[in-house]
Protein backbone atom coordinates (compact mmCIF):
# COMPACT_ATOMS: atom_id res chain seq x y z
CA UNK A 1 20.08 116.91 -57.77
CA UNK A 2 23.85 115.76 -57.46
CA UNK A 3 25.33 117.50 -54.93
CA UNK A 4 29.47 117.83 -54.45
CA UNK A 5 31.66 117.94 -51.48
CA UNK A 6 34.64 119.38 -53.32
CA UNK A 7 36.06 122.73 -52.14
CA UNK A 8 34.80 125.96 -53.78
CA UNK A 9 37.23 127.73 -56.10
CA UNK A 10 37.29 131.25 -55.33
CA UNK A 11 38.38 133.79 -57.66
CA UNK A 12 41.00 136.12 -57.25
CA UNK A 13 39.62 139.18 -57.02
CA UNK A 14 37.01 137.41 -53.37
CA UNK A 15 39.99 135.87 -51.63
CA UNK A 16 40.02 138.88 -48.89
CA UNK A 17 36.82 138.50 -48.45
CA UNK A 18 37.19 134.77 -47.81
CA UNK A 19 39.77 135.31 -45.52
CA UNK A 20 37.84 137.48 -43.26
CA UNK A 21 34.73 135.57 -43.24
CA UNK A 22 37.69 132.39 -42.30
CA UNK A 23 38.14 134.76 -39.32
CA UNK A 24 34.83 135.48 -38.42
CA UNK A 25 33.74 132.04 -38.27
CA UNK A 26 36.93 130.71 -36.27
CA UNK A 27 36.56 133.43 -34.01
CA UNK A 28 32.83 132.11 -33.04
CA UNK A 29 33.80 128.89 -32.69
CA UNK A 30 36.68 130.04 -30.29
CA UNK A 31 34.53 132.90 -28.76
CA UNK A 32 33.04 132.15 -24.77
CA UNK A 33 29.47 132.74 -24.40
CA UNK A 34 28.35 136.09 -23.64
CA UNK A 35 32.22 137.21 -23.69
CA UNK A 36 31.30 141.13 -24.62
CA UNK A 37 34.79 141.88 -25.72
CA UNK A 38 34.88 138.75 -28.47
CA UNK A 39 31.68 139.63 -29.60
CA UNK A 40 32.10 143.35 -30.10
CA UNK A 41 35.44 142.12 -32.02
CA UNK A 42 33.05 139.79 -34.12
CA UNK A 43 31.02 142.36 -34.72
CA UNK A 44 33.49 144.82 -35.90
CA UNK A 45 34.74 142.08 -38.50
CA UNK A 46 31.41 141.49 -39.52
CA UNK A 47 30.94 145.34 -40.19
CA UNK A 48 34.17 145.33 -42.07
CA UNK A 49 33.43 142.04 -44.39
CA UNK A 50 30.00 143.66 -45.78
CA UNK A 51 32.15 147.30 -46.07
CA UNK A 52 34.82 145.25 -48.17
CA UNK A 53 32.32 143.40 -49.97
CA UNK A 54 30.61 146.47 -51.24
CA UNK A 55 33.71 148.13 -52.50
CA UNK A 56 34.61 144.60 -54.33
CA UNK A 57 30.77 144.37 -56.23
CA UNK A 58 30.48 147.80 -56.90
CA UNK A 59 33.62 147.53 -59.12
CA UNK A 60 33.44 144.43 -60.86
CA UNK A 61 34.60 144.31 -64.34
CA UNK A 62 33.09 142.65 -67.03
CA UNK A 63 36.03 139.67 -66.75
CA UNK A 64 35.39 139.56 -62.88
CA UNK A 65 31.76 138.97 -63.06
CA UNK A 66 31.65 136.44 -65.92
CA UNK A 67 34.21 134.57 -63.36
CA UNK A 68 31.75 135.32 -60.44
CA UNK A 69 28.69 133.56 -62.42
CA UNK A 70 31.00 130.62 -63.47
CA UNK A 71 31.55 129.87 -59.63
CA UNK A 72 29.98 126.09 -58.98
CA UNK A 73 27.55 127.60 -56.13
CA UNK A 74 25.73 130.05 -58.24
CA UNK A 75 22.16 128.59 -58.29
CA UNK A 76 20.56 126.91 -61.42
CA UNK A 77 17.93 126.37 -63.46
CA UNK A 78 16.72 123.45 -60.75
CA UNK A 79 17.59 125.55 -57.48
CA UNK A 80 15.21 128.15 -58.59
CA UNK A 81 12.06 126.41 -59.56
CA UNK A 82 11.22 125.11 -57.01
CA UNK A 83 11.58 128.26 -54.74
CA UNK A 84 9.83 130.28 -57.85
CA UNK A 85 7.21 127.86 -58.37
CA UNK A 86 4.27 127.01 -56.41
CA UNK A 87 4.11 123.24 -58.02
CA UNK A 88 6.46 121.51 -60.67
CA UNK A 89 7.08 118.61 -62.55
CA UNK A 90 9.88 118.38 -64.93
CA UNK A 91 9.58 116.41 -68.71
CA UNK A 92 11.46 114.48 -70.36
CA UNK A 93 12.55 113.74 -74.01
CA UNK A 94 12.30 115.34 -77.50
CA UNK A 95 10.11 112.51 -78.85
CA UNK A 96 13.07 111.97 -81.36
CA UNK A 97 14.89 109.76 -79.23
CA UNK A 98 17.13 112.29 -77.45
CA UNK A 99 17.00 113.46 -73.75
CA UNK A 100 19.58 116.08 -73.04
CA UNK A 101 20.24 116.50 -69.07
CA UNK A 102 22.03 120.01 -69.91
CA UNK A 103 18.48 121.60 -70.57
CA UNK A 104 15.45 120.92 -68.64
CA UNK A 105 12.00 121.63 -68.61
CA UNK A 106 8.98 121.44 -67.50
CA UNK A 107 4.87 122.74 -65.68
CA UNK A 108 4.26 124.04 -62.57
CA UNK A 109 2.50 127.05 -61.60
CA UNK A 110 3.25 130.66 -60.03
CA UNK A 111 0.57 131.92 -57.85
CA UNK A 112 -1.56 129.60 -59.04
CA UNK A 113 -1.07 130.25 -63.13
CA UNK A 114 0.52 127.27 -65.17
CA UNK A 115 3.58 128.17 -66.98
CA UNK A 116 6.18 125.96 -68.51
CA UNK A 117 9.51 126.11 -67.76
CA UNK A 118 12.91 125.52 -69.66
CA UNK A 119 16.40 126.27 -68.88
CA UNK A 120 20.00 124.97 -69.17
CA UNK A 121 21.51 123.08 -66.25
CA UNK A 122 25.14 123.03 -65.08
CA UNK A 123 26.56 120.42 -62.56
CA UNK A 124 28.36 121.62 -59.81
CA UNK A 125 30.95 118.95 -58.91
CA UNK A 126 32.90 117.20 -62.08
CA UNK A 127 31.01 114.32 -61.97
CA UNK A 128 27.77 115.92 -62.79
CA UNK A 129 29.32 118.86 -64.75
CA UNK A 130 30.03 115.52 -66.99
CA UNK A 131 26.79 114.17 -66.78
CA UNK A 132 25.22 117.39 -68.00
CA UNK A 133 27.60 118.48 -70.41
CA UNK A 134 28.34 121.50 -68.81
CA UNK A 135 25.05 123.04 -69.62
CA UNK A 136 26.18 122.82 -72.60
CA UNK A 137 22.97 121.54 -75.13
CA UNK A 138 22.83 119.19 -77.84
CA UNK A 139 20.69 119.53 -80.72
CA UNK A 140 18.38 117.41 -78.68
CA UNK A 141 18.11 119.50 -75.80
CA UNK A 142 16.90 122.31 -78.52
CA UNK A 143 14.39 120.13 -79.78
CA UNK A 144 13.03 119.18 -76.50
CA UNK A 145 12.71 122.83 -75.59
CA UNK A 146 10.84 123.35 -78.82
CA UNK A 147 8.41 120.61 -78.40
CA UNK A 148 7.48 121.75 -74.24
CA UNK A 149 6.88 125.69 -75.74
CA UNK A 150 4.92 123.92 -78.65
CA UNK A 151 2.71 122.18 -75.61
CA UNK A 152 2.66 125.89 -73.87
CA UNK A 153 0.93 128.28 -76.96
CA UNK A 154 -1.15 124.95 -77.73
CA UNK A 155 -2.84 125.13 -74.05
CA UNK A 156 -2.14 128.83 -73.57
CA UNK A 157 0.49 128.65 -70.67
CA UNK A 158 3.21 131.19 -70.83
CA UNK A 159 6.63 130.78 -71.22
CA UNK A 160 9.54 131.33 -68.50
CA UNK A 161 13.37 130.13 -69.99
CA UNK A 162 16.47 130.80 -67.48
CA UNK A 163 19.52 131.28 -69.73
CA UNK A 164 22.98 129.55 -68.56
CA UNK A 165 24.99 128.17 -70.69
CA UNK A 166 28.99 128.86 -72.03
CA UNK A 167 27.38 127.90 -75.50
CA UNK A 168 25.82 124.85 -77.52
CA UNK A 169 27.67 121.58 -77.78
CA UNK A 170 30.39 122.22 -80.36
CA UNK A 171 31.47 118.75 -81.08
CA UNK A 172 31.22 116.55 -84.15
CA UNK A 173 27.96 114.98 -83.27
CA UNK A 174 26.34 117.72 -82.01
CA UNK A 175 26.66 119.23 -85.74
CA UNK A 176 25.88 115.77 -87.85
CA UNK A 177 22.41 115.92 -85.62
CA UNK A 178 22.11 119.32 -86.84
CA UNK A 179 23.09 121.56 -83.83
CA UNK A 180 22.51 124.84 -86.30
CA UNK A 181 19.30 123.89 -87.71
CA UNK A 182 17.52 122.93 -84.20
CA UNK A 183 18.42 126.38 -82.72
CA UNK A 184 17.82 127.95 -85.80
CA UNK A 185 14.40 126.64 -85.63
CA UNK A 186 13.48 127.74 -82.06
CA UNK A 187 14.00 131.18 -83.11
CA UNK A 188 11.97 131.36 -85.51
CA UNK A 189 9.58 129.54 -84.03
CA UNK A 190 9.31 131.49 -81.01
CA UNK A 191 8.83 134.64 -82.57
CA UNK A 192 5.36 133.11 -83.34
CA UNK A 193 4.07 132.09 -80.24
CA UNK A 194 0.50 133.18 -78.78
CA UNK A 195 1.66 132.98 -75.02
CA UNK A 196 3.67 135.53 -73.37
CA UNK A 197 7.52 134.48 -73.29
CA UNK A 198 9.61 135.94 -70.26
CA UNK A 199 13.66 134.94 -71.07
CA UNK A 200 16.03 135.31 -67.61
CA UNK A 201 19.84 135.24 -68.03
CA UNK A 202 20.64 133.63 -64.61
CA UNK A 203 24.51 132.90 -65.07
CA UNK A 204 26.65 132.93 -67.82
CA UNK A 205 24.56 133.66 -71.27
CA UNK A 206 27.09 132.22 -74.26
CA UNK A 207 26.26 132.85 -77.89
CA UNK A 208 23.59 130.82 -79.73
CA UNK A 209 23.33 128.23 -77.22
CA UNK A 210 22.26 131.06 -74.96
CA UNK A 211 19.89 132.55 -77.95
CA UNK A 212 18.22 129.36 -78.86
CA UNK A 213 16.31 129.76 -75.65
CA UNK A 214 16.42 133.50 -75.12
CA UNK A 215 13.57 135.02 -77.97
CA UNK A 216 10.92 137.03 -75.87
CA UNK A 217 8.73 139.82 -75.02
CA UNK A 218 10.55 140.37 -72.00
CA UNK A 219 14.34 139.78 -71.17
CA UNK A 220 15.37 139.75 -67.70
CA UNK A 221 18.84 139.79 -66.36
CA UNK A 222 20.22 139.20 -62.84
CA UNK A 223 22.72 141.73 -61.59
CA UNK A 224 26.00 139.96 -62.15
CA UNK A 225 25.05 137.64 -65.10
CA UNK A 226 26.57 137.92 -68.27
CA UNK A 227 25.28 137.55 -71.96
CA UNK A 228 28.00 137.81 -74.88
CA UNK A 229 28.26 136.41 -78.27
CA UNK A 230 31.50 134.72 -77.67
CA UNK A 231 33.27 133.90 -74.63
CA UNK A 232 36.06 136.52 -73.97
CA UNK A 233 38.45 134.17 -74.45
CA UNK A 234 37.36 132.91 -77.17
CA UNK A 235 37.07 136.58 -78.65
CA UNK A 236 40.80 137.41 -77.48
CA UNK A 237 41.63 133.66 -78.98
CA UNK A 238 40.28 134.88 -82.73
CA UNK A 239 41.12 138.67 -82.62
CA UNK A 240 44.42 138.72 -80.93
CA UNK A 241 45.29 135.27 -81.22
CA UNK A 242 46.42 135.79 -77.66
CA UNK A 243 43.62 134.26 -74.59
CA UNK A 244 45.47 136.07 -72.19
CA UNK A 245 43.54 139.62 -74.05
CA UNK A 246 40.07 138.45 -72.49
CA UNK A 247 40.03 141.26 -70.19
CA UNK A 248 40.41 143.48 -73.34
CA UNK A 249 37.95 141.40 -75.21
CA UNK A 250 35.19 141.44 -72.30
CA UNK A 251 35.38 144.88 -71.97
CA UNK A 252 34.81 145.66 -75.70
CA UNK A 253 32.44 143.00 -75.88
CA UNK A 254 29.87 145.09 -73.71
CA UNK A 255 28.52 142.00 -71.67
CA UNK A 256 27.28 143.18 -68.41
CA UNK A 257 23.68 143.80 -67.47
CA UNK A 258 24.49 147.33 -66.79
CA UNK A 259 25.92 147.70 -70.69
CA UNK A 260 23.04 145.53 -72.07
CA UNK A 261 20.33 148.17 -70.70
CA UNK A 262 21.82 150.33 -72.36
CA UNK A 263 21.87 148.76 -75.69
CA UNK A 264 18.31 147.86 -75.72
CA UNK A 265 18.99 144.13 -75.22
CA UNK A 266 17.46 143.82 -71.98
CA UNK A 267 14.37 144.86 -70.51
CA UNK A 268 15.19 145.03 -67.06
CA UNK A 269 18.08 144.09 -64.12
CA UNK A 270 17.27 142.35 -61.58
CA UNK A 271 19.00 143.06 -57.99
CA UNK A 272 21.23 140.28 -56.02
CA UNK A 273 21.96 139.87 -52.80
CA UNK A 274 25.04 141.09 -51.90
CA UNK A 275 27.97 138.55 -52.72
CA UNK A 276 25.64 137.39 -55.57
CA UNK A 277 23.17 134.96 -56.16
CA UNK A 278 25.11 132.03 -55.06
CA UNK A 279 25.99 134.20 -51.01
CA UNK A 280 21.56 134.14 -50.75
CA UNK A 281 19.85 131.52 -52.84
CA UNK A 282 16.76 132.15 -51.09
CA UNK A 283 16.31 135.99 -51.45
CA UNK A 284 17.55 135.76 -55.26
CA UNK A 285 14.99 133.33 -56.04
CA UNK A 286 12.35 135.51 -53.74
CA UNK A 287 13.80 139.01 -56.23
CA UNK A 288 13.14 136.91 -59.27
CA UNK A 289 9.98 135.85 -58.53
CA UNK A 290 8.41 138.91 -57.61
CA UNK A 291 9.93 140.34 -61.23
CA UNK A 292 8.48 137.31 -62.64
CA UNK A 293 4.78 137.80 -61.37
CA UNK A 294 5.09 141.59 -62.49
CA UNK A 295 6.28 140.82 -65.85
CA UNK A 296 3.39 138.18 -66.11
CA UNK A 297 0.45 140.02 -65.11
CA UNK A 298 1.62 143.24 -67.85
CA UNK A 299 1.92 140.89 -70.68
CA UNK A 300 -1.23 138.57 -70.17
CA UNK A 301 -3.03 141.81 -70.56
CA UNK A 302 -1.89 142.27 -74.29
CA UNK A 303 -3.88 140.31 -77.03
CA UNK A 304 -2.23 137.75 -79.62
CA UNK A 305 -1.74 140.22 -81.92
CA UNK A 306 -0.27 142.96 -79.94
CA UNK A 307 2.00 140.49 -77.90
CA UNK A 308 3.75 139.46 -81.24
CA UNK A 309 4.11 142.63 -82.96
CA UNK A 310 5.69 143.97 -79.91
CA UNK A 311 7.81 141.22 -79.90
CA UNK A 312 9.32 141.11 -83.33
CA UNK A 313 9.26 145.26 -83.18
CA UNK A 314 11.86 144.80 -79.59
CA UNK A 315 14.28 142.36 -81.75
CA UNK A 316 14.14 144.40 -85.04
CA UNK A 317 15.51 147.61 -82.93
CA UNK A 318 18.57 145.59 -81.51
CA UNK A 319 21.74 146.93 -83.76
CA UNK A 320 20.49 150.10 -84.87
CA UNK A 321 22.71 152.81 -84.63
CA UNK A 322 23.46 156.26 -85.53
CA UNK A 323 26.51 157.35 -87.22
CA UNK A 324 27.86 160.70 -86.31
């Protein structure tokens, strides 16, 4: 992957707690060896930047953590496989002509049982935000999705997706190649699958670019992601006519994992390391995994049948509601 050497942007809301990890680390570099009054100093800033980081995650709001996911270090699509997968090689192409870079695919295996793989892929650094749209699909990518879960139920090998995206490509082109009818397709095409289909919202899960990959028998969201029909500023943009209302909008809009469980849209929330995904790669990818193998070995035990009837039963109850 492209990797960038440009400056993180932190939000708002983390700046203290950049500033006092900037004083931990100049503090070591300054500190003597075995100097006992640096180091208990050190260690009392150390004790203070995991207390302030606590009190920070614990109350996020909604417009906080869809800013938290959008950071450039929060890991991908492609810095998960390969610490989720035992062996991997991505495809290429949508036998139509069309390779879109801002959703890959692809087989590997997970404790030794092949799965294929798709998921939308962000850049980090502009240069490869540019070159991959910014994970933002085009009808193409759809497609290409489409045909790898075709080759899945055809040789039996369940499904994993990991959902990041702000949306589908909007533009011109993306609708003359038929942007609607390609994700269209995949949904109802999924809902017919044989093989188990295990959808993870890893980031920032936007409307039916995030939907076109997210139909399955179990939906999986990290801690801090988000999943929404609109952007909040988009919502605040059409509603209020006023952008400057998404932090009205995202609150209304019910996108956190913790609001989603309650709504029935997702099946279960998976923990991050503190200081999200992006502060422990390693251990977020080790959390997911272990979800991943769980999830696996409970639906392989359910036949065809069963698997799809359960299925189309979990997205039929979505929007039901009682009125008082």
């Amino acid at each position: 992957m492209i990797t960038s050497n440009r400056k993180p942007l932190i939000p708002d809301f983390m700046r203290p707690v950049a500033e006092l990890e900037r004083q931990v680390e100049e503090l070591k570099k300054l500190a003597p060896k075995n100097d006992t009054i640096i180091n208990s100093k050190i260690n009392r800033f150390q004790y203070q930047l995991v207390k302030l980081q606590k009190e920070i995650f614990s109350s996020l709001t909604p417009l906080q953590r869809l800013h938290l996911v959008r950071q450039s270090e929060r890991p991908t699509t492609l810095d998960y496989i390969p610490n989720i997968l035992d062996e991997w090689i991505e495809l290429h192409g949508d036998r139509g002509g069309a390779d879109d870079p801002a959703l890959v695919g692809g087989i590997g295996k997970i404790n030794g049982r092949s799965v294929v793989f798709i998921g939308h892929q962000r850049g980090r650094g502009t240069k490869e935000n540019v070159a991959r749209n910014f994970g933002m699909p085009a009808p193409g990518g759809y497609r290409k999705a489409l045909r790898l879960m075709k080759h899945a139920n055809r040789f039996g090998m369940p499904i994993l997706t990991f959902i990041d995206t702000p949306g589908a490509w909007a533009g011109l082109k993306a609708e003359e190649l038929g942007q609607g009818e390609a994700i269209a397709v995949n949904l109802r095409d999924m809902f017919s699958f044989d093989v188990p289909i295990i959808c993870t919202i890893i980031g920032e899960g936007g409307s039916g670019g995030a939907l076109g990959i997210g139909i399955g028998d179990s939906i999986l969201m990290l801690e801090y992601a988000v999943y929404t029909v609109a952007t909040p500023e988009a919502c605040a943009a059409i509603l209020w006519k006023n952008s400057k209302e998404s932090l009205a909008a995202a609150e209304a809009l019910k996108i956190t994992s913790h609001d989603l469980k309650v709504l029935g849209i997702v099946d279960e929330i998976l923990e991050e390391p503190l200081g999200g995904a992006q502060a422990d790669p390693a251990t977020a990818s080790k959390y997911l995994k272990q979800e991943l193998t769980k999830q696996l070995d409970s639906l392989s035990k359910l036949d065809n049948h069963t698997l799809k009837a359960k299925r189309y039963e979990k997205f039929r109850r979505m929007g039901a509601f009682y009125e008082i």
